[in-house]
N, C-alpha and C. Protein backbone atom coordinates (compact mmCIF):
# COMPACT_ATOMS: atom_id res chain seq x y z
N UNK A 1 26.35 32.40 15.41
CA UNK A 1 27.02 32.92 16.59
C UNK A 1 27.19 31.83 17.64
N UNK A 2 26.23 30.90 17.91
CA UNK A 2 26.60 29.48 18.59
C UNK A 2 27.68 29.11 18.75
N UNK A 3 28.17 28.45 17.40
CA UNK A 3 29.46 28.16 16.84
C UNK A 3 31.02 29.12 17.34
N UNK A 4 30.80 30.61 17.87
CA UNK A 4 31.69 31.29 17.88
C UNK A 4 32.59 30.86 18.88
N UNK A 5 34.18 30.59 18.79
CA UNK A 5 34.44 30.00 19.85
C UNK A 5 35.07 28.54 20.23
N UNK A 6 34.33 27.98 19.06
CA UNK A 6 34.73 26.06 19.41
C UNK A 6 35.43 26.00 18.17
N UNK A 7 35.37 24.65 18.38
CA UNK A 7 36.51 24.17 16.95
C UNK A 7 35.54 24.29 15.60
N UNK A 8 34.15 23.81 16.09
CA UNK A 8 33.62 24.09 14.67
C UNK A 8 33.12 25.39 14.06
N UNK A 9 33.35 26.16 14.78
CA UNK A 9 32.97 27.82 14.49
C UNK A 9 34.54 27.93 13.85
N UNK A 10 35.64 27.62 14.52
CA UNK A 10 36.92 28.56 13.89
C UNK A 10 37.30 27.41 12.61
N UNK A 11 36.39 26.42 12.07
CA UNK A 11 36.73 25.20 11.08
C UNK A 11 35.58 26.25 10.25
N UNK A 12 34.47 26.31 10.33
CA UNK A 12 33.30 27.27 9.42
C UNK A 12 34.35 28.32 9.10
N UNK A 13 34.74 29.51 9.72
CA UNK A 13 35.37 30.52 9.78
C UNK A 13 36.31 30.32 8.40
N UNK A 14 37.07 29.28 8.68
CA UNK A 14 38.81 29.19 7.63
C UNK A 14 38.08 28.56 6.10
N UNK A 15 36.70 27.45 6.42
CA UNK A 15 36.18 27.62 5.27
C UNK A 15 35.89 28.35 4.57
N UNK A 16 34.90 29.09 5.02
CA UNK A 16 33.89 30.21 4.20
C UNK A 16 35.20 31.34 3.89
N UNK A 17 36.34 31.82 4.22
CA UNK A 17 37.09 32.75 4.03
C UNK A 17 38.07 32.39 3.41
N UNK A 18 38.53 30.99 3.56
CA UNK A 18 39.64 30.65 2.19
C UNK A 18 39.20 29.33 1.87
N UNK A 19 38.33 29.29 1.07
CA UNK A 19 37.81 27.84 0.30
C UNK A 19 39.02 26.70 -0.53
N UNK A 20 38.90 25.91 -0.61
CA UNK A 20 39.65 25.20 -1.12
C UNK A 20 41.05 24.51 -0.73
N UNK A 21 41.04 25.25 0.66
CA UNK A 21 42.22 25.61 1.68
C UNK A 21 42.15 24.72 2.45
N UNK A 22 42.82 22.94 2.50
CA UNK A 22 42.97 22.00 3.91
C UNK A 22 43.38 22.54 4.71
N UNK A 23 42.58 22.81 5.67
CA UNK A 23 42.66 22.99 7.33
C UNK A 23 42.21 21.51 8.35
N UNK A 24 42.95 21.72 9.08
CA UNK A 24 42.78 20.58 10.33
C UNK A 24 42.68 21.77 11.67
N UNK A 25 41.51 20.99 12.44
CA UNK A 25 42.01 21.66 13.53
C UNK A 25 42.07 20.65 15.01
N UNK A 26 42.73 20.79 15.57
CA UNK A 26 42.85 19.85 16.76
C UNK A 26 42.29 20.57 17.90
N UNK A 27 41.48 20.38 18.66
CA UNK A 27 41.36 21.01 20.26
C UNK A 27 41.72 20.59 20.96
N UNK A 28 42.65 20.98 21.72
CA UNK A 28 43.18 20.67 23.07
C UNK A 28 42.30 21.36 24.60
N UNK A 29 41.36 21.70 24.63
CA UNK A 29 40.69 22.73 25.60
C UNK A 29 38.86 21.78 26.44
N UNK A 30 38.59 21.86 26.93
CA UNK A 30 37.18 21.45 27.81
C UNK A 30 37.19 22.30 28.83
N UNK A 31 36.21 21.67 29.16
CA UNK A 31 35.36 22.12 30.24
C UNK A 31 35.47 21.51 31.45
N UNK A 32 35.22 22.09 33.12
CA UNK A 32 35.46 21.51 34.12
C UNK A 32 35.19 22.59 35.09
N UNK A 33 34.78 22.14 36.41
CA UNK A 33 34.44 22.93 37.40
C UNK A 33 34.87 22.39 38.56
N UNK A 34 35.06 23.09 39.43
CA UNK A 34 35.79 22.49 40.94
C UNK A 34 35.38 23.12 41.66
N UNK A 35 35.05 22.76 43.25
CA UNK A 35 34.77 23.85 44.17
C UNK A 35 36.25 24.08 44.59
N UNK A 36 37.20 23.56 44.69
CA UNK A 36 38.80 24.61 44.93
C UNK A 36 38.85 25.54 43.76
N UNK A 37 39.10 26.64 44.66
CA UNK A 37 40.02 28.02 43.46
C UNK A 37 40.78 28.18 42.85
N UNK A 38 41.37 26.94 43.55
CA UNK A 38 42.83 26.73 42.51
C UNK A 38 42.92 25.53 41.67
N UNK A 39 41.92 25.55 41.58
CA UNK A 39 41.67 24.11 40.74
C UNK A 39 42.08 24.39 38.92
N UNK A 40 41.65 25.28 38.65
CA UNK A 40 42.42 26.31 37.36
C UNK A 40 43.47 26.16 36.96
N UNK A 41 43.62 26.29 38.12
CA UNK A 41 45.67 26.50 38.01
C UNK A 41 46.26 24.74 37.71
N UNK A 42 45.27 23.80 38.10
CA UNK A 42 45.91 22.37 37.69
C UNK A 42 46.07 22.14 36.18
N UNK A 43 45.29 22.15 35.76
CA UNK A 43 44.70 22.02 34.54
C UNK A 43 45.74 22.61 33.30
N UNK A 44 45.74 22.14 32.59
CA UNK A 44 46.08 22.24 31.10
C UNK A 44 45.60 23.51 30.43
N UNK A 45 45.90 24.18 30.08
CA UNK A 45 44.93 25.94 29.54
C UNK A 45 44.76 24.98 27.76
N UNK A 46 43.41 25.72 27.64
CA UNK A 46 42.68 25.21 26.48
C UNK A 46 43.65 25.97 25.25
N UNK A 47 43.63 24.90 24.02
CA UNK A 47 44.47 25.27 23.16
C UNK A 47 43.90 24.82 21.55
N UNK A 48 44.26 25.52 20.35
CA UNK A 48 43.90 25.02 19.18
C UNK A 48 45.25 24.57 18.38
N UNK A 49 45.37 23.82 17.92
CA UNK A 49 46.19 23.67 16.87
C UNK A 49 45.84 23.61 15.45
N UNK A 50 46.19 24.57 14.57
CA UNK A 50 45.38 24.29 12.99
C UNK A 50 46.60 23.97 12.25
N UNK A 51 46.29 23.09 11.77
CA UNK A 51 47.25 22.78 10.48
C UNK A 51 46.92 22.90 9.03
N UNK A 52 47.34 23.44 8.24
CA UNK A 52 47.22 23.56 6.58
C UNK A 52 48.14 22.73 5.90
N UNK A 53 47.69 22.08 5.22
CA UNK A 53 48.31 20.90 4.65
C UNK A 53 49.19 21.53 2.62
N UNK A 54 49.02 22.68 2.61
CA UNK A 54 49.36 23.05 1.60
C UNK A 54 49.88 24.30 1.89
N UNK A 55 51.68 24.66 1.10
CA UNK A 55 51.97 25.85 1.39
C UNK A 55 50.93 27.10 0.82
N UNK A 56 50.76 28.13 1.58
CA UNK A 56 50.63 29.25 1.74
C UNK A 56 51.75 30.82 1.19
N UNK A 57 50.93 31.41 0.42
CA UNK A 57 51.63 33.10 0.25
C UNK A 57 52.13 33.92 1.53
N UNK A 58 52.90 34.28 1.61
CA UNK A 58 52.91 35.61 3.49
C UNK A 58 51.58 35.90 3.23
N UNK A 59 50.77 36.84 1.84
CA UNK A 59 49.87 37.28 2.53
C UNK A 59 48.88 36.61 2.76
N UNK A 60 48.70 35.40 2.28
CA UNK A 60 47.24 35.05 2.89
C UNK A 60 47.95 33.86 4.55
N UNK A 61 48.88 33.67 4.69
CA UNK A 61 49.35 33.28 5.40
C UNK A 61 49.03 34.52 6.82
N UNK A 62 49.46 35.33 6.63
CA UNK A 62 49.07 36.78 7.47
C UNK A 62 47.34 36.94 7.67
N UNK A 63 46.63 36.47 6.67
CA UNK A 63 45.17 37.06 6.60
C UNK A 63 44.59 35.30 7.37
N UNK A 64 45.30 34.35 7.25
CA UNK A 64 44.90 33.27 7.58
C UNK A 64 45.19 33.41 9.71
N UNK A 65 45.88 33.47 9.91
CA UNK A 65 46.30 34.03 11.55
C UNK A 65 45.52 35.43 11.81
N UNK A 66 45.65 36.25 11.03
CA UNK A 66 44.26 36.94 11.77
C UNK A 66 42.66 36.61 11.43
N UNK A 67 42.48 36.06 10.57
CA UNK A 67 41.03 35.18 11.21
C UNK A 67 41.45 34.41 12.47
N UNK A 68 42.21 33.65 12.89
CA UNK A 68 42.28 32.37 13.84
C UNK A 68 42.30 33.55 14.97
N UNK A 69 42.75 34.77 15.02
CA UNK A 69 42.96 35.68 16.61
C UNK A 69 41.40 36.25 16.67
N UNK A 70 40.74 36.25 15.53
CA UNK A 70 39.66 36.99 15.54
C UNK A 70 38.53 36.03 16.26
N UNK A 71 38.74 34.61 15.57
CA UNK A 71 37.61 33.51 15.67
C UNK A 71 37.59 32.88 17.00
N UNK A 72 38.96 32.90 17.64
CA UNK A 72 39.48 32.29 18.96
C UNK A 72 38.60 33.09 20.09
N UNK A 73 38.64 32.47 21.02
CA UNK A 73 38.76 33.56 22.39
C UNK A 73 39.42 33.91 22.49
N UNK A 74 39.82 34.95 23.39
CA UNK A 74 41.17 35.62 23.97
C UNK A 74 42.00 35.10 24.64
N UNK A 75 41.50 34.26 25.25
CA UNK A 75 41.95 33.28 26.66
C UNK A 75 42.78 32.28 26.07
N UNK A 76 42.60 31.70 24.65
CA UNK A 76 42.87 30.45 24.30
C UNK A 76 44.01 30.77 23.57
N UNK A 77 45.06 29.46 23.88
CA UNK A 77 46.07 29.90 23.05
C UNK A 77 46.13 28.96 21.19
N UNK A 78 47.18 29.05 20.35
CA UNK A 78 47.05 28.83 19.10
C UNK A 78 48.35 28.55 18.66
N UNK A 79 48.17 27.72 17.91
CA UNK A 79 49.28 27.19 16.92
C UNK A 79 49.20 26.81 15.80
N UNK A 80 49.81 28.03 14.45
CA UNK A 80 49.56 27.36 13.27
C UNK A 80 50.70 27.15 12.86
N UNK A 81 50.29 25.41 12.00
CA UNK A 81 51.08 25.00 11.35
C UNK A 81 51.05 24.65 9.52
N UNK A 82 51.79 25.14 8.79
CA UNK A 82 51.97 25.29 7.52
C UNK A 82 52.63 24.82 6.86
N UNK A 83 52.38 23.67 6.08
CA UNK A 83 53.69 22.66 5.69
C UNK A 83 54.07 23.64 4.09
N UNK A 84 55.40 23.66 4.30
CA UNK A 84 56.59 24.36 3.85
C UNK A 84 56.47 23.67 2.18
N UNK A 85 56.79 25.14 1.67
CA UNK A 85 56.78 24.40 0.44
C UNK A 85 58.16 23.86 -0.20
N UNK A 86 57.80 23.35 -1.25
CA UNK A 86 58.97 22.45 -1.97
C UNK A 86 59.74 22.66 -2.26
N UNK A 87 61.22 22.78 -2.00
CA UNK A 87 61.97 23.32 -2.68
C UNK A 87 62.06 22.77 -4.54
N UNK A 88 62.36 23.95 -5.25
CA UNK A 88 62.37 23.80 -6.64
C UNK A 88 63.59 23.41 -6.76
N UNK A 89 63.29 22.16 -7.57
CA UNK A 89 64.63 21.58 -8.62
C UNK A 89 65.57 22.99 -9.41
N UNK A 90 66.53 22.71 -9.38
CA UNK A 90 67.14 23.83 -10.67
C UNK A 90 67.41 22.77 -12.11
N UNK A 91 67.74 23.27 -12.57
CA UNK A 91 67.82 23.16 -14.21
C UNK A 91 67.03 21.96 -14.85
N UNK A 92 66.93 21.29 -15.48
CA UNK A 92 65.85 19.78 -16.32
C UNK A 92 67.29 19.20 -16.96
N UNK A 93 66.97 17.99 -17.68
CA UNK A 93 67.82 17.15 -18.49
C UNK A 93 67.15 17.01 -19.70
């Protein structure tokens, strides 16, 4: 439960639930405190980016984004990226 939350909790998460599956994840998000109130409002809002380096099915593509909404905070925003698969040759020689 430590882990819940950071990059290495939602990197555990995409392991243990789709093995074998390259994931990257990038954080864009920290930490910081200000005595202005509006100091919030300067700042960059914390963000993940995951990338999968191998195409994906819709459905586990679908089951892969709802782990990442589940594992995330609420607050944080997300971006997955899924490199596209190959288009198939037609006919052989």
């Amino acid at each position: 439960m430590r882990l819940r939350g950071t990059k290495a909790g939602l990197a555990l998460a995409l392991e243990l639930a789709f093995p074998g599956v390259p994931f990257r994840i990038e954080d864009a998000g920290g930490v910081s405190w200000s005595l202005d109130p509006d100091a919030a409002w300067k700042e960059a809002p914390a963000a993940f980016v995951i990338y999968c380096d191998m195409p994906l099915p819709e459905n586990k593509l679908a089951a892969v984004a709802r782990l990442i909404d589940q594992a995330k905070p609420a607050h944080v925003a997300h971006r997955l990226r899924v490199r596209a698969a190959e288009p198939q040759q037609e006919g052989g020689a």
